[in-house]
Protein backbone atom coordinates (compact mmCIF):
# COMPACT_ATOMS: atom_id res chain seq x y z
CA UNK A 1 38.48 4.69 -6.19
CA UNK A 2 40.99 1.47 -5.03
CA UNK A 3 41.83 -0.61 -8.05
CA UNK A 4 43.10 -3.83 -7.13
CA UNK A 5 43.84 -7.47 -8.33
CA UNK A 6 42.01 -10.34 -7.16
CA UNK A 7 44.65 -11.70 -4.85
CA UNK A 8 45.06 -8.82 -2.68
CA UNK A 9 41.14 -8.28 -2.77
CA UNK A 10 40.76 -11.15 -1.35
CA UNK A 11 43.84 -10.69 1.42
CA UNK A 12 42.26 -7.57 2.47
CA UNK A 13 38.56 -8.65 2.40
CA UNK A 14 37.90 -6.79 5.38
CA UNK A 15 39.40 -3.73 4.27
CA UNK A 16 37.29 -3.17 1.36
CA UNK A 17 34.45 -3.61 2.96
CA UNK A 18 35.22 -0.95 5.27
CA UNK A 19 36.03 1.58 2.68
CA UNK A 20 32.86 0.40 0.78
CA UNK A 21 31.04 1.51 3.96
CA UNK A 22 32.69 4.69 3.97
CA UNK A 23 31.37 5.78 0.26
CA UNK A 24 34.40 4.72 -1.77
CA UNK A 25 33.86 1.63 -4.36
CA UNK A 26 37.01 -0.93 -5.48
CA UNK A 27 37.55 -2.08 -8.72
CA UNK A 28 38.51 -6.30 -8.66
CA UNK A 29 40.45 -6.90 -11.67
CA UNK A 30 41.15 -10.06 -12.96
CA UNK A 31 44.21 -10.98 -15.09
CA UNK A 32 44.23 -6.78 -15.52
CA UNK A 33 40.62 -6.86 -16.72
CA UNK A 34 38.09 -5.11 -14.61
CA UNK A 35 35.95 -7.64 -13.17
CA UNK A 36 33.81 -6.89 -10.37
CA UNK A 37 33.06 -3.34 -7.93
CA UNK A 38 32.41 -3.25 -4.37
CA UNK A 39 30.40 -0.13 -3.92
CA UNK A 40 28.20 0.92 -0.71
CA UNK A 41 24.63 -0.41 -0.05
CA UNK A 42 22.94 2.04 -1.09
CA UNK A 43 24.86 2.89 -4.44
CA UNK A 44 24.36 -0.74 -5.27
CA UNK A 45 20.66 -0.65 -4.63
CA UNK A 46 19.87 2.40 -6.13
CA UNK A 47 22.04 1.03 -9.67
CA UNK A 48 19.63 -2.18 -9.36
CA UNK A 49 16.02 -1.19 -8.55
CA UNK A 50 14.02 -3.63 -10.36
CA UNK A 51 16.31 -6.41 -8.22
CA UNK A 52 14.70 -5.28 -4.89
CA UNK A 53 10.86 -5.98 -5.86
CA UNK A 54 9.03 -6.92 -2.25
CA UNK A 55 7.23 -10.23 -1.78
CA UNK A 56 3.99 -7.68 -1.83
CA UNK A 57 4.87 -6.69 -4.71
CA UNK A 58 5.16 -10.02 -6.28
CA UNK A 59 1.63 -11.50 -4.73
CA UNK A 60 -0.08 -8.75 -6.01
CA UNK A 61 1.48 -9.32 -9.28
CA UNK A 62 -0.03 -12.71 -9.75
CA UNK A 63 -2.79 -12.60 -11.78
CA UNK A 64 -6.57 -12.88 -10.45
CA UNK A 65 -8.10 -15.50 -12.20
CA UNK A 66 -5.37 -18.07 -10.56
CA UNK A 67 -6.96 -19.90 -7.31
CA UNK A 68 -6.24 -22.89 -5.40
CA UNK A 69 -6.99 -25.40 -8.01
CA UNK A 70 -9.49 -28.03 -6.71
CA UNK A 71 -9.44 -31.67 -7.18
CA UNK A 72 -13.33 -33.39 -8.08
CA UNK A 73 -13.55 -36.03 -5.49
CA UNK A 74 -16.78 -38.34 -6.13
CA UNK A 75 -18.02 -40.25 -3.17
CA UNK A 76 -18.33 -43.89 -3.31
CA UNK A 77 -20.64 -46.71 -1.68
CA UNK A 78 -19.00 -48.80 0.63
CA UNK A 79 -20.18 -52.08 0.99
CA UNK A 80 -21.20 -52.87 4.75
């Protein structure tokens, strides 16, 4: 695993990414402090399940008794 500051992270951008793609995560440190990892896709996703609910998931969610509200229009005479 690459530890580096923020400056170089960000001169070598590309770089990271690249390794991140390969299966090995950087540590971003800021002022010495870890403060952020690039990891691959798939590490990332599988560390934050609940982030990746589907729109499916959310519709059906919803509860049922919620509709399409309706507005009461009354009809009116119009003088001729």
């Amino acid at each position: 695993m690459k530890i580096l500051p923020l400056r170089a992270a960000k001169a070598t951008f590309s770089a990271i990414v690249r390794a991140a793609e390969n299966g090995e995560p950087t540590v971003i440190t800021k002022d010495g402090s870890p403060a952020a990892m690039v990891v691959p896709y798939k590490r990332g996703v599988a560390a934050y399940p609940d982030e990746q609910t589907s729109f499916q998931v959310l519709l059906l969610s919803m509860p049922h008794e919620l509709g399409p509200e309706r507005l009461e229009l009354t009809v009116r005479e119009i003088d001729s």
